[in-house]
C-alpha atoms as a PDB file:
ATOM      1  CA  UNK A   1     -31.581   4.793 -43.955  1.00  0.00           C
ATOM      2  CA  UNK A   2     -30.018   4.469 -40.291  1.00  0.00           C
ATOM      3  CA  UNK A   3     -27.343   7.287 -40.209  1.00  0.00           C
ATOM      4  CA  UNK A   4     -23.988   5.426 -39.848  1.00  0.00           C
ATOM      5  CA  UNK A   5     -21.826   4.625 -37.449  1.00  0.00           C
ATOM      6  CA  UNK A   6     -18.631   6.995 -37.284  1.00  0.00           C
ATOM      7  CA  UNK A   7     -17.408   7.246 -33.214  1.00  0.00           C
ATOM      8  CA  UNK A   8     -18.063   5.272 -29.959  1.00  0.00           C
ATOM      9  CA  UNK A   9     -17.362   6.440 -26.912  1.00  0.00           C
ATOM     10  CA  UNK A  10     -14.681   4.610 -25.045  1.00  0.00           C
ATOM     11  CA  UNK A  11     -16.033   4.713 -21.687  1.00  0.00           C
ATOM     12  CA  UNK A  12     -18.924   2.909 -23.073  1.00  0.00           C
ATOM     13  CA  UNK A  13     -16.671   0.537 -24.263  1.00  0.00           C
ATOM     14  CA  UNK A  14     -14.504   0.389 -21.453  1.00  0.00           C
ATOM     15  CA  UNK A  15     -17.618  -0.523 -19.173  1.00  0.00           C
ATOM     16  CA  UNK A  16     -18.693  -3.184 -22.073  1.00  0.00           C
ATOM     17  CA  UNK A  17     -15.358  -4.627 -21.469  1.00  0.00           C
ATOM     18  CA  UNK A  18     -15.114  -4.790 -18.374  1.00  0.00           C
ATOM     19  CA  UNK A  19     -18.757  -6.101 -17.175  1.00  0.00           C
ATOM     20  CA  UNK A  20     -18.368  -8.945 -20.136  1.00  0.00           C
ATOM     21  CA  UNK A  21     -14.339  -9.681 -18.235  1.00  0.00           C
ATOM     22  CA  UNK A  22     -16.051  -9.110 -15.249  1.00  0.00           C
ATOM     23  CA  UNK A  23     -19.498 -10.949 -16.034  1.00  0.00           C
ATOM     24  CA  UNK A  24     -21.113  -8.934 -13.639  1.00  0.00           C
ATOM     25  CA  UNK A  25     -22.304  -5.016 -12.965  1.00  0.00           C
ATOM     26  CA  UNK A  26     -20.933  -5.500  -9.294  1.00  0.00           C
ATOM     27  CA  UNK A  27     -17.454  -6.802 -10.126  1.00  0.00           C
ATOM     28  CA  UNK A  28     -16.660  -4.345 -12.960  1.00  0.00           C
ATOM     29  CA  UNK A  29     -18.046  -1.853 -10.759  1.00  0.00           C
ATOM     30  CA  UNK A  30     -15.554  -2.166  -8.450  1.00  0.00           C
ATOM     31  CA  UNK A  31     -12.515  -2.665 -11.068  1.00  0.00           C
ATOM     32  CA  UNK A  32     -13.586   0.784 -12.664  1.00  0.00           C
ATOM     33  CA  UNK A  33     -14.177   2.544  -9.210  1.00  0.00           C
ATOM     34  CA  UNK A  34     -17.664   3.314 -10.575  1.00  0.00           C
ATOM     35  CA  UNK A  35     -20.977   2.474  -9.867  1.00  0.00           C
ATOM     36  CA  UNK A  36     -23.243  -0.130 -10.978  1.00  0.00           C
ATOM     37  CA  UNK A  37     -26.312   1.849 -12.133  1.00  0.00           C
ATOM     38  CA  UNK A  38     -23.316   3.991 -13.156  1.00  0.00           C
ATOM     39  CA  UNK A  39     -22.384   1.141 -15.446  1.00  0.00           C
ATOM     40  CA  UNK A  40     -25.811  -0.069 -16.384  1.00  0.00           C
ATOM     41  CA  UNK A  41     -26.908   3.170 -17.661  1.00  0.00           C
ATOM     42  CA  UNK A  42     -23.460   3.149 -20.019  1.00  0.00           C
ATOM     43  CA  UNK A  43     -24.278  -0.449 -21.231  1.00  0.00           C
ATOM     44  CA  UNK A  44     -27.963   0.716 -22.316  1.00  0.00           C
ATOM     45  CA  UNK A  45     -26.339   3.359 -24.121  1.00  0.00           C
ATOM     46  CA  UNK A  46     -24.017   1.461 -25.698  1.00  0.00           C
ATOM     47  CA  UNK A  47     -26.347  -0.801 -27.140  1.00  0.00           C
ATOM     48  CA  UNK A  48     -28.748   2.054 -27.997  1.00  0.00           C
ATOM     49  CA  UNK A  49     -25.875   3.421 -30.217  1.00  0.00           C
ATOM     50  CA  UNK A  50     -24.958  -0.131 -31.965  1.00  0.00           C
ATOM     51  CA  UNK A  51     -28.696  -1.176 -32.109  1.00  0.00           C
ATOM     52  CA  UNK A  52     -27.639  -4.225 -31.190  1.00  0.00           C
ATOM     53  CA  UNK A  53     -28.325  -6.147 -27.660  1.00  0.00           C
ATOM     54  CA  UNK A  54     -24.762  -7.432 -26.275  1.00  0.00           C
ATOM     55  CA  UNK A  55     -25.904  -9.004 -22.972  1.00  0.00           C
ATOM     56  CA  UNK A  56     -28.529 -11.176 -21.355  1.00  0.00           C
ATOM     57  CA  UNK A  57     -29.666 -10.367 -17.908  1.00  0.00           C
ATOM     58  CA  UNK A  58     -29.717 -13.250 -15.833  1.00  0.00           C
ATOM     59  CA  UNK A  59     -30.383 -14.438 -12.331  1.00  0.00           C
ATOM     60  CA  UNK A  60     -26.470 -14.482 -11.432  1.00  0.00           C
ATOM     61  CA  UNK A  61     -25.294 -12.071 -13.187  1.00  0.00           C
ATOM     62  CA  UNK A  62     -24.916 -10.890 -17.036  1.00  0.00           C
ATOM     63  CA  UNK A  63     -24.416 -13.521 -20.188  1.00  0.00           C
ATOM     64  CA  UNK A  64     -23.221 -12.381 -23.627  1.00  0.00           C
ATOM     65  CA  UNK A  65     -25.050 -12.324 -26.686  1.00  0.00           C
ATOM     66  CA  UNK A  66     -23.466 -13.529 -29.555  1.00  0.00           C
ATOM     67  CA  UNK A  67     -23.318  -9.677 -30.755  1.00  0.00           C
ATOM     68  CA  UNK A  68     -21.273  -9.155 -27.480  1.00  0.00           C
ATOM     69  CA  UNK A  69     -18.823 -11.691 -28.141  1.00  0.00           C
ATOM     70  CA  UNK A  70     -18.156 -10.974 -31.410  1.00  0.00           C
ATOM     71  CA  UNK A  71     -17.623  -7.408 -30.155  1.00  0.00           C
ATOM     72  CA  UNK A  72     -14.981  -8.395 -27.086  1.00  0.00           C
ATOM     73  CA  UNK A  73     -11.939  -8.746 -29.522  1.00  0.00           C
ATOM     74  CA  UNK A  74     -12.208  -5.676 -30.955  1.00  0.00           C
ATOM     75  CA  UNK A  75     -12.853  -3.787 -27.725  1.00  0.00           C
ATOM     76  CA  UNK A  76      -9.583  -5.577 -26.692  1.00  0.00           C
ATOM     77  CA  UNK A  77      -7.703  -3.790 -29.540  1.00  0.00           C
ATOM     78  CA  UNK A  78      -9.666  -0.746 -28.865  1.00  0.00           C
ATOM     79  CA  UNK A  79      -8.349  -0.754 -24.743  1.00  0.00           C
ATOM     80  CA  UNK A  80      -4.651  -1.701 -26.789  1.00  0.00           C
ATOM     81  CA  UNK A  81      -4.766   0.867 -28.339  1.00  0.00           C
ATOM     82  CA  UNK A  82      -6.386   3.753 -25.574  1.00  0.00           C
ATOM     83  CA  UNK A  83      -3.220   2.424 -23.468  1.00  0.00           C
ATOM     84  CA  UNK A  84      -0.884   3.070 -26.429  1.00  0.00           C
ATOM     85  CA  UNK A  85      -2.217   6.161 -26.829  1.00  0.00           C
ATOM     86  CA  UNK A  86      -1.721   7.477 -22.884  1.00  0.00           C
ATOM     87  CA  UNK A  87       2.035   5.460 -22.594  1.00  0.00           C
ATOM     88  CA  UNK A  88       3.000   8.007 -25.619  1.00  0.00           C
ATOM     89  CA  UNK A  89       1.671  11.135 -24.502  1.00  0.00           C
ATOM     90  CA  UNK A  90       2.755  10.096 -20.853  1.00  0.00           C
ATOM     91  CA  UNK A  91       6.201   9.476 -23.062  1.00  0.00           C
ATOM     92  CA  UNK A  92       6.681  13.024 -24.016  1.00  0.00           C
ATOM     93  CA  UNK A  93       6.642  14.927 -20.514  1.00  0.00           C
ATOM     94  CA  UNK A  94       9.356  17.227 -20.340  1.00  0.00           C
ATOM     95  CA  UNK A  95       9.818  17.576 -16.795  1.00  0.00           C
ATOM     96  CA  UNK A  96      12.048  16.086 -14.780  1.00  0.00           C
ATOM     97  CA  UNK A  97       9.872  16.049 -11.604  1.00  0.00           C
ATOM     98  CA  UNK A  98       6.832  13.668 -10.916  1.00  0.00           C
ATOM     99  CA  UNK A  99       6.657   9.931 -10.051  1.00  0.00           C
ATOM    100  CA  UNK A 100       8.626   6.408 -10.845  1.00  0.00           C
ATOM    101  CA  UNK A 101       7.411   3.143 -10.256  1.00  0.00           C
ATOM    102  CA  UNK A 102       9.705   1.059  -9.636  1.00  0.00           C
ATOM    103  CA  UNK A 103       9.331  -3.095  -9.427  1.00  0.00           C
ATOM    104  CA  UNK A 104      11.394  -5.876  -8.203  1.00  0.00           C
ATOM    105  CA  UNK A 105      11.446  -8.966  -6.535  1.00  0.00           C
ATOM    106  CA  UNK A 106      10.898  -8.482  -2.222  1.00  0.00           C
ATOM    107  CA  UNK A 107      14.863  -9.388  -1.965  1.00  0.00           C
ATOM    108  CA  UNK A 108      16.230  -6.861  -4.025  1.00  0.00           C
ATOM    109  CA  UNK A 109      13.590  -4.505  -2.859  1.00  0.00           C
ATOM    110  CA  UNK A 110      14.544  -5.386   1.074  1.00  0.00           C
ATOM    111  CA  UNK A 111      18.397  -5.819   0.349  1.00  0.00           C
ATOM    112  CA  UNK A 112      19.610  -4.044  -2.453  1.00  0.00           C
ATOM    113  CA  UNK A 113      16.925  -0.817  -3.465  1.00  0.00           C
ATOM    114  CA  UNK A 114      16.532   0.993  -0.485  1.00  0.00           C
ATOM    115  CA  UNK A 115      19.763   3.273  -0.476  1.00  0.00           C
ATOM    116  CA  UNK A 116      19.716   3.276  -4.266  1.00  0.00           C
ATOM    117  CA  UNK A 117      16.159   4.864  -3.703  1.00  0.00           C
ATOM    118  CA  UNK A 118      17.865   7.118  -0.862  1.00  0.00           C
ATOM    119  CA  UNK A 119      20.172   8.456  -3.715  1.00  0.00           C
ATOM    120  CA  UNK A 120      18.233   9.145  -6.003  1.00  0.00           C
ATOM    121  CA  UNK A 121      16.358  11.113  -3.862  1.00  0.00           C
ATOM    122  CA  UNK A 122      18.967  13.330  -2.601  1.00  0.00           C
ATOM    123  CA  UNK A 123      20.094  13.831  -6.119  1.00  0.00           C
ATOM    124  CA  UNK A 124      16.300  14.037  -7.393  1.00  0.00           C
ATOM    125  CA  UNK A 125      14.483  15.305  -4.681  1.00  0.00           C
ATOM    126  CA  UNK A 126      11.687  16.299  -7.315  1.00  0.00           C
ATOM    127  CA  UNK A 127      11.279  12.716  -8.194  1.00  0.00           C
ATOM    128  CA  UNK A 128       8.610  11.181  -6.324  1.00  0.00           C
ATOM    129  CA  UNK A 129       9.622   6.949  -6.033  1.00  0.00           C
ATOM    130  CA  UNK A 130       6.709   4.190  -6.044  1.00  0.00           C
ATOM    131  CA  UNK A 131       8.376   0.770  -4.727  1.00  0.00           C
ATOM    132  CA  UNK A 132       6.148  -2.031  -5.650  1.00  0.00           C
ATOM    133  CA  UNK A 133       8.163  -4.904  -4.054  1.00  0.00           C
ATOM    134  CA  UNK A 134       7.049  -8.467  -5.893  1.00  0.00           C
ATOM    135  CA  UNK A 135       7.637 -11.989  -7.047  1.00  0.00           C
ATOM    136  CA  UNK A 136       5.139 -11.612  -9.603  1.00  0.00           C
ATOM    137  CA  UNK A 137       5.875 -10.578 -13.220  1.00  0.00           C
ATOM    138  CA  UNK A 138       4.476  -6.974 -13.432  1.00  0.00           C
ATOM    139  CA  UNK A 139       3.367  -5.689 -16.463  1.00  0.00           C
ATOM    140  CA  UNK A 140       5.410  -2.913 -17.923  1.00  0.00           C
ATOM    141  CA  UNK A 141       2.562  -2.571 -21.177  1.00  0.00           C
ATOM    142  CA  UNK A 142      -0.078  -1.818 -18.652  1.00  0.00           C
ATOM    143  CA  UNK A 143       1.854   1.171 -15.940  1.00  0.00           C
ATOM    144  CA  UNK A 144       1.813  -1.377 -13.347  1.00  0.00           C
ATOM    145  CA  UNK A 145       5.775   0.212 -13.244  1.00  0.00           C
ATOM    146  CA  UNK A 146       7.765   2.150 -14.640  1.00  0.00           C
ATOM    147  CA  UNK A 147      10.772   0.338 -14.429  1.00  0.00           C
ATOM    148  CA  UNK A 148      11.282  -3.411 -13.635  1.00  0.00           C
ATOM    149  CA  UNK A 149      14.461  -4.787 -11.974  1.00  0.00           C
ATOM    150  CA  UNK A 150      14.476  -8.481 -13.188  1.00  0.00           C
ATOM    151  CA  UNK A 151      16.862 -11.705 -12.739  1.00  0.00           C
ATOM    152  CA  UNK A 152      15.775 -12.660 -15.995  1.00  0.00           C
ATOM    153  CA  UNK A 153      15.449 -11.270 -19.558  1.00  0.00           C
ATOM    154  CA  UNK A 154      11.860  -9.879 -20.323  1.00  0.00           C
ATOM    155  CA  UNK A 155      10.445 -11.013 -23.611  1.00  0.00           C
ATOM    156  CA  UNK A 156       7.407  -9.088 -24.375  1.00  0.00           C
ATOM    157  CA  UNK A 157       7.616  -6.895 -27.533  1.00  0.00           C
ATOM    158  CA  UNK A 158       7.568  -3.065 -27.420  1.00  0.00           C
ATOM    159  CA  UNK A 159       9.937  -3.568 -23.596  1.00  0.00           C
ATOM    160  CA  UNK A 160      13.729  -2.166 -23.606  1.00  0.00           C
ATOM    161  CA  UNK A 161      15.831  -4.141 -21.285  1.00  0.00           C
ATOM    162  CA  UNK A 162      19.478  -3.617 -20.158  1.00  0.00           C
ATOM    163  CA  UNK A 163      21.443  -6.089 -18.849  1.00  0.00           C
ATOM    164  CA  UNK A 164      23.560  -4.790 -16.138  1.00  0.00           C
ATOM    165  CA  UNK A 165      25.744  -7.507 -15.142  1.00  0.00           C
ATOM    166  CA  UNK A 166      25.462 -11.365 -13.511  1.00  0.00           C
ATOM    167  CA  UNK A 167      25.197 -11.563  -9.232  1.00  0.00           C
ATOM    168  CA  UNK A 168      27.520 -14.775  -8.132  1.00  0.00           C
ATOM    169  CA  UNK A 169      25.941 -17.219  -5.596  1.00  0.00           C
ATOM    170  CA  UNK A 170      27.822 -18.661  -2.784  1.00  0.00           C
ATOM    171  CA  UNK A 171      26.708 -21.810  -0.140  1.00  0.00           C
ATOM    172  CA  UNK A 172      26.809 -20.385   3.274  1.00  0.00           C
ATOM    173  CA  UNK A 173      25.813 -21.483   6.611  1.00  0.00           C
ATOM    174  CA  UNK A 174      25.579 -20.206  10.125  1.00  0.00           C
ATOM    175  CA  UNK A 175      28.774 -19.808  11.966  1.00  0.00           C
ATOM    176  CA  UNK A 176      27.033 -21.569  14.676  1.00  0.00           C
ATOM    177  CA  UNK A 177      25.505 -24.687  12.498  1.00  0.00           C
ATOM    178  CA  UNK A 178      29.264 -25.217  11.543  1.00  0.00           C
ATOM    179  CA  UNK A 179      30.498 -25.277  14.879  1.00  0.00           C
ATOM    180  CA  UNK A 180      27.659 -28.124  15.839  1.00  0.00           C
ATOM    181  CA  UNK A 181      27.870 -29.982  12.442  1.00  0.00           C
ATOM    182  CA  UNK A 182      31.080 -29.149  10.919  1.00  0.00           C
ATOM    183  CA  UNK A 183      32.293 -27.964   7.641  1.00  0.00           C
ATOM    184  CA  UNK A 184      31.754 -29.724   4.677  1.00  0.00           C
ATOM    185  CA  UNK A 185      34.994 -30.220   1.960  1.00  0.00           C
ATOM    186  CA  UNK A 186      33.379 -31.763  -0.351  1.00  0.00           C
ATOM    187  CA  UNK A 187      30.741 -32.332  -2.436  1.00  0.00           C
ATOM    188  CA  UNK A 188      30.158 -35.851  -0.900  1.00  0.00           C
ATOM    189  CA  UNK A 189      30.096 -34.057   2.679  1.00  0.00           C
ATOM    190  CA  UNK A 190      26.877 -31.829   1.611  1.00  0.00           C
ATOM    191  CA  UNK A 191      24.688 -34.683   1.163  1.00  0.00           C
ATOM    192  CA  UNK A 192      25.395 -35.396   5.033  1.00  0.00           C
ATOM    193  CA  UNK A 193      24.391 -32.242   6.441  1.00  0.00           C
ATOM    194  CA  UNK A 194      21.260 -30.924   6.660  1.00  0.00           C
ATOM    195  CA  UNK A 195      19.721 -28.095   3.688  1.00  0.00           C
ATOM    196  CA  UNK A 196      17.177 -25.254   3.849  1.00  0.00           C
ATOM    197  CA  UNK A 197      15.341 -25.594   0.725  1.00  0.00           C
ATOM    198  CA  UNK A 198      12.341 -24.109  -1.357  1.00  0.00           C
ATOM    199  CA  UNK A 199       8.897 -25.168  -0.691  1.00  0.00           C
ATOM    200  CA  UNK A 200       7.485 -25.522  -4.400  1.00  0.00           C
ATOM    201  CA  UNK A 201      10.282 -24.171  -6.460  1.00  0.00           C
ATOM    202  CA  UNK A 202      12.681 -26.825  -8.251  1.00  0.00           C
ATOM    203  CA  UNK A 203      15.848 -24.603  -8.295  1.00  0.00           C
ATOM    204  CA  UNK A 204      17.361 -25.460  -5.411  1.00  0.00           C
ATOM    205  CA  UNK A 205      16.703 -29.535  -6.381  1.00  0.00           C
ATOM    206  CA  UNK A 206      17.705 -28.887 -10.145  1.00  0.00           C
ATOM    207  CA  UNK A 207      21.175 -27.446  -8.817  1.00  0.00           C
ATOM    208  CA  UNK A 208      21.926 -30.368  -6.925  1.00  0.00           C
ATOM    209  CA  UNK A 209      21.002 -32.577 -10.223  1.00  0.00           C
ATOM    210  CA  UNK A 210      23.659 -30.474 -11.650  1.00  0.00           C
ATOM    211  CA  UNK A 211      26.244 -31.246  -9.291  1.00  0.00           C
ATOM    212  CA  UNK A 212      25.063 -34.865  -9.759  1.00  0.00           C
ATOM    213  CA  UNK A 213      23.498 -35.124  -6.087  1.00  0.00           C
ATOM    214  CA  UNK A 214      19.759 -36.311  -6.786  1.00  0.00           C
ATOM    215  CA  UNK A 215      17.554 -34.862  -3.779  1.00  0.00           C
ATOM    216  CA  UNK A 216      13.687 -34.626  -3.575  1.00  0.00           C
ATOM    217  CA  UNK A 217      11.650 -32.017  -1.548  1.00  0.00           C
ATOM    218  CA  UNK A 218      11.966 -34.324   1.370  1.00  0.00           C
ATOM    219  CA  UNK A 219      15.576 -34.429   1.591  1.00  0.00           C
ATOM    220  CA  UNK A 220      14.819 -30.511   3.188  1.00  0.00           C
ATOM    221  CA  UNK A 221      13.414 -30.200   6.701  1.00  0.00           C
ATOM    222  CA  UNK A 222      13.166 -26.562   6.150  1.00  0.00           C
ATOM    223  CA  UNK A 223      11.281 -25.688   3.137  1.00  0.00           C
ATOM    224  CA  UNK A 224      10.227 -22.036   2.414  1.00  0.00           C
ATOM    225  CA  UNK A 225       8.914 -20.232  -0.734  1.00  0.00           C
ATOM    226  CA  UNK A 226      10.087 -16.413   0.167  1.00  0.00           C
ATOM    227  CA  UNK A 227      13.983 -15.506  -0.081  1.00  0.00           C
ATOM    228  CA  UNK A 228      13.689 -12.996   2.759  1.00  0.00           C
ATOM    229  CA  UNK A 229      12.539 -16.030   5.104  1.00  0.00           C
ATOM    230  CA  UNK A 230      15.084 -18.124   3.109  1.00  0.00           C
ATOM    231  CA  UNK A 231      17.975 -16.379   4.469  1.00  0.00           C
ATOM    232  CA  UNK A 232      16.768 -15.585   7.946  1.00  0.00           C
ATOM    233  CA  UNK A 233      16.384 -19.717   8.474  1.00  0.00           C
ATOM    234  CA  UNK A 234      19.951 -20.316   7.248  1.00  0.00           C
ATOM    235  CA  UNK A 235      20.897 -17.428   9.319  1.00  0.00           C
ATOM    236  CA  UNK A 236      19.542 -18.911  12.569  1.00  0.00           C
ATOM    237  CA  UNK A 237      21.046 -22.214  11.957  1.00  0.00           C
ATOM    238  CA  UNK A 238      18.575 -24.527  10.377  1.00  0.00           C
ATOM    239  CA  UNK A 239      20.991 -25.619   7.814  1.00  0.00           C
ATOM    240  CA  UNK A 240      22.951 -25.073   4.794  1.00  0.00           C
ATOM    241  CA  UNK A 241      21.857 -22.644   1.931  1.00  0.00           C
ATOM    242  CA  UNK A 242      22.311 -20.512  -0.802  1.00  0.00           C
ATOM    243  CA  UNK A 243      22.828 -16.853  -1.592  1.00  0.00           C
ATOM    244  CA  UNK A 244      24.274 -13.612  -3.035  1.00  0.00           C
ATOM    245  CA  UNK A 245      27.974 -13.942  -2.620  1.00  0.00           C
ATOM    246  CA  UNK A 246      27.990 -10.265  -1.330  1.00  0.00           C
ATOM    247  CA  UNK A 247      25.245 -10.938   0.677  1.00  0.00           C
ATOM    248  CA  UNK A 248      26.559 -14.067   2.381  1.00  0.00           C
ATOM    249  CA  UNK A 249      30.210 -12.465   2.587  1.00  0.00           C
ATOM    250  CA  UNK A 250      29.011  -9.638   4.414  1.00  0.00           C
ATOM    251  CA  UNK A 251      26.850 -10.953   7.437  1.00  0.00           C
ATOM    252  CA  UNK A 252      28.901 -11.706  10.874  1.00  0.00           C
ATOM    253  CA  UNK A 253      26.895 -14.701  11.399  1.00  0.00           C
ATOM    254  CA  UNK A 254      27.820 -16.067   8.235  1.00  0.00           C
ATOM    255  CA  UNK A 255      30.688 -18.112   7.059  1.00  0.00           C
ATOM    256  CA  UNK A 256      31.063 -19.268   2.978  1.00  0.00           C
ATOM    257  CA  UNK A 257      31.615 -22.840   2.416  1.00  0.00           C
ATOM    258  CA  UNK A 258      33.592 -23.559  -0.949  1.00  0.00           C
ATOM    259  CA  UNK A 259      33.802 -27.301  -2.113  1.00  0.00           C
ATOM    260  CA  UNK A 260      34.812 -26.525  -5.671  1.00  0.00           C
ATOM    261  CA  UNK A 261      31.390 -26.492  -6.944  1.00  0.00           C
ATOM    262  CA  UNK A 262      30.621 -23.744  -9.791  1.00  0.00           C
ATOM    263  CA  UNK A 263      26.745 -22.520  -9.563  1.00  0.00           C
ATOM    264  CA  UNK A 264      24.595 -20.281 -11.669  1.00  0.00           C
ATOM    265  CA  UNK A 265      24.331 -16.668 -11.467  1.00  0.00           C
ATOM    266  CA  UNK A 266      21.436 -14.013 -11.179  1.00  0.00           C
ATOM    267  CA  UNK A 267      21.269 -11.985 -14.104  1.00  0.00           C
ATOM    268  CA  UNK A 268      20.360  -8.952 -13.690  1.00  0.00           C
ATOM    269  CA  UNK A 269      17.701  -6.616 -16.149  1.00  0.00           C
ATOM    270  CA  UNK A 270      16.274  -3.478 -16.405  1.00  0.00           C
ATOM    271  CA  UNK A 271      13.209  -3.236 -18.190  1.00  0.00           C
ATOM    272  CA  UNK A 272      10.909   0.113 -19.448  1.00  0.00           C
ATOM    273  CA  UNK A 273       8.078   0.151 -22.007  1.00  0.00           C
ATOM    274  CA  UNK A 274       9.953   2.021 -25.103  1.00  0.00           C
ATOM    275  CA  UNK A 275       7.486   4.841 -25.311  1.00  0.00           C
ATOM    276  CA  UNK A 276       8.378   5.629 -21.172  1.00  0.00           C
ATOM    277  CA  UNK A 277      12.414   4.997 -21.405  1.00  0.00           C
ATOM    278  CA  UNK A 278      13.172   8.239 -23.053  1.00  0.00           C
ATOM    279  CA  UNK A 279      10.910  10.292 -20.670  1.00  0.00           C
ATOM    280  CA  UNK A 280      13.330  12.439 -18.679  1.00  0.00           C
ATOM    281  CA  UNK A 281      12.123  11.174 -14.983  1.00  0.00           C
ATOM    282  CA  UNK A 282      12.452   7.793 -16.091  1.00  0.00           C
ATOM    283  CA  UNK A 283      15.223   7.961 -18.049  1.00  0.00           C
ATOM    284  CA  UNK A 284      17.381   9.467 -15.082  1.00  0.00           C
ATOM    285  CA  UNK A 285      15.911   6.957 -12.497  1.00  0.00           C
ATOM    286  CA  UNK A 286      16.843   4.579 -15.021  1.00  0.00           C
ATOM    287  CA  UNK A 287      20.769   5.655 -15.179  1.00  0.00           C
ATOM    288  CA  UNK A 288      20.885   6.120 -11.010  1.00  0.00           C
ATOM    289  CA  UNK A 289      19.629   2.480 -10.632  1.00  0.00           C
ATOM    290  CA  UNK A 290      21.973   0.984 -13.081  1.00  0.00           C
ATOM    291  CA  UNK A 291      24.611   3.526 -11.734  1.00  0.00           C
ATOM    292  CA  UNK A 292      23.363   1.505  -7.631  1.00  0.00           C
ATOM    293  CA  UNK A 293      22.902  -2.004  -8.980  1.00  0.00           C
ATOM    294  CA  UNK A 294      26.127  -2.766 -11.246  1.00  0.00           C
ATOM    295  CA  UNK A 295      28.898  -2.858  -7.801  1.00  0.00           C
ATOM    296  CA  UNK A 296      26.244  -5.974  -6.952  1.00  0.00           C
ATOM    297  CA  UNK A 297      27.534  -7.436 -10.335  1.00  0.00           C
ATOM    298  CA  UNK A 298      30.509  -9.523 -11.600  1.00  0.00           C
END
């Protein structure tokens, strides 16, 4: 009788993984930072150990066997798990030294973060800070952060999140586009004047819907994705736009418009993994950029 089964090594199943995600040595080669024969050899070994053959070599690259499929949920659960395993150990350092990740959108990261990061520093100067500005959604299960400052509520399980407060939006426009165009009064004035919008994001359109002004993409001549770009364009005169309140009230070129028009806020979250929040580093970088962020909100 064939001795049983009792332990697998997870770098064998890690590679597995990987080259069937992958579908190719070359590819999960250069996810794991190994090498392919590296990889190869593991995969052999792997299906020396199971007795089973999980892939087919092909001319393009590697197909699963119907043993390999059947095997990629569980090695899911497996990696699950594996991660589980380091966020709680990684949970339980003592220390307060070492390094925070930190995410947010490349707004706050430009406008808001930087002297928040400068404070913590000088009251943390053994607490190394990662700033991973982004518009993408990192995930927190996965130490792509640390810590993710959001302007929206996270929903995936096993995340604590802390809502620090609501940031008011204002319409502004360049001191010098009013002096050419005018100041609008009221609502009927803004659909006169000319709007920076967003390129492919509805926001901007489903606030004017709101207001009861129905626009379409075209009704902006200058359309851009990014918020940093965003606020340079209505900055330099290309039109009307929207923005942080403090923001807006605090650039010279700047002047707020007010027509009596009430629009929505930017929440703002912070958001750990619950088996990183109560590790001391995090925890304090947590409480300095709550500490930094809440004078942004109402």
């Amino acid at each position: 009788m064939d001795k049983p089964l009792t332990s697998l090594d997870w770098s064998l199943v890690q590679a597995f993984l990987t080259v069937a995600e992958k579908g190719s040595l070359s590819a999960a080669a250069r996810d794991l930072g190994s090498s392919q024969p590296t990889l190869g050899r593991q995969i052999k070994t792997l299906e020396a150990q199971l007795g089973a053959e999980l892939f087919h070599r092909q001319a393009r690259g590697l197909a699963l066997t119907q043993t390999g499929a059947d095997l990629v949920v569980p090695a899911r659960k497996m990696r699950a798990a594996m991660q589980q395993i380091a966020l709680t150990a990684a949970g339980q350092q003592a220390r307060l030294e070492g390094t925070v990740r930190i995410t947010a959108s490349m707004a706050t990261s430009i406008m808001h973060l930087p002297p928040i990061i400068a404070r913590i520093r000088k009251l943390e100067p053994e607490i190394a800070i990662e700033l991973v500005p982004s518009d993408d959604s990192r995930n927190l299960l996965y130490r792509e952060a640390d810590i993710a400052v959001r302007m929206y509520r996270p929903t995936q399980l096993d995340l604590v999140t802390q809502h620090l407060g609501d940031i008011p939006l204002g319409v502004f426009a360049a001191k010098a586009y009013l002096a050419a165009h005018g100041t609008p009064r009221t609502i009927a004035d803004l659909s006169r004047h000319a709007f920076v919008g967003y390129d492919a994001n509805p926001d901007i359109i489903d606030g004017f819907a709101q207001m009861g002004i129905k626009v379409s993409r075209d009704f902006f001549k200058v359309r851009v994705d990014d918020n940093i770009a965003y606020w340079e364009m209505v900055r330099a005169g290309c039109g009307i736009g929207f923005a942080q309140k403090g923001i807006g009230r605090s650039d010279p070129l700047i002047e707020e418009i007010t027509v009596g028009i009430d629009l929505p806020v930017l929440p703002v979250w912070l958001t750990a993994h619950e088996a990183m929040r109560q590790t001391p580093r995090i925890r304090r970088v947590w409480d300095l950029l709550a500490d930094g962020l809440r004078p942004l909100v109402s």
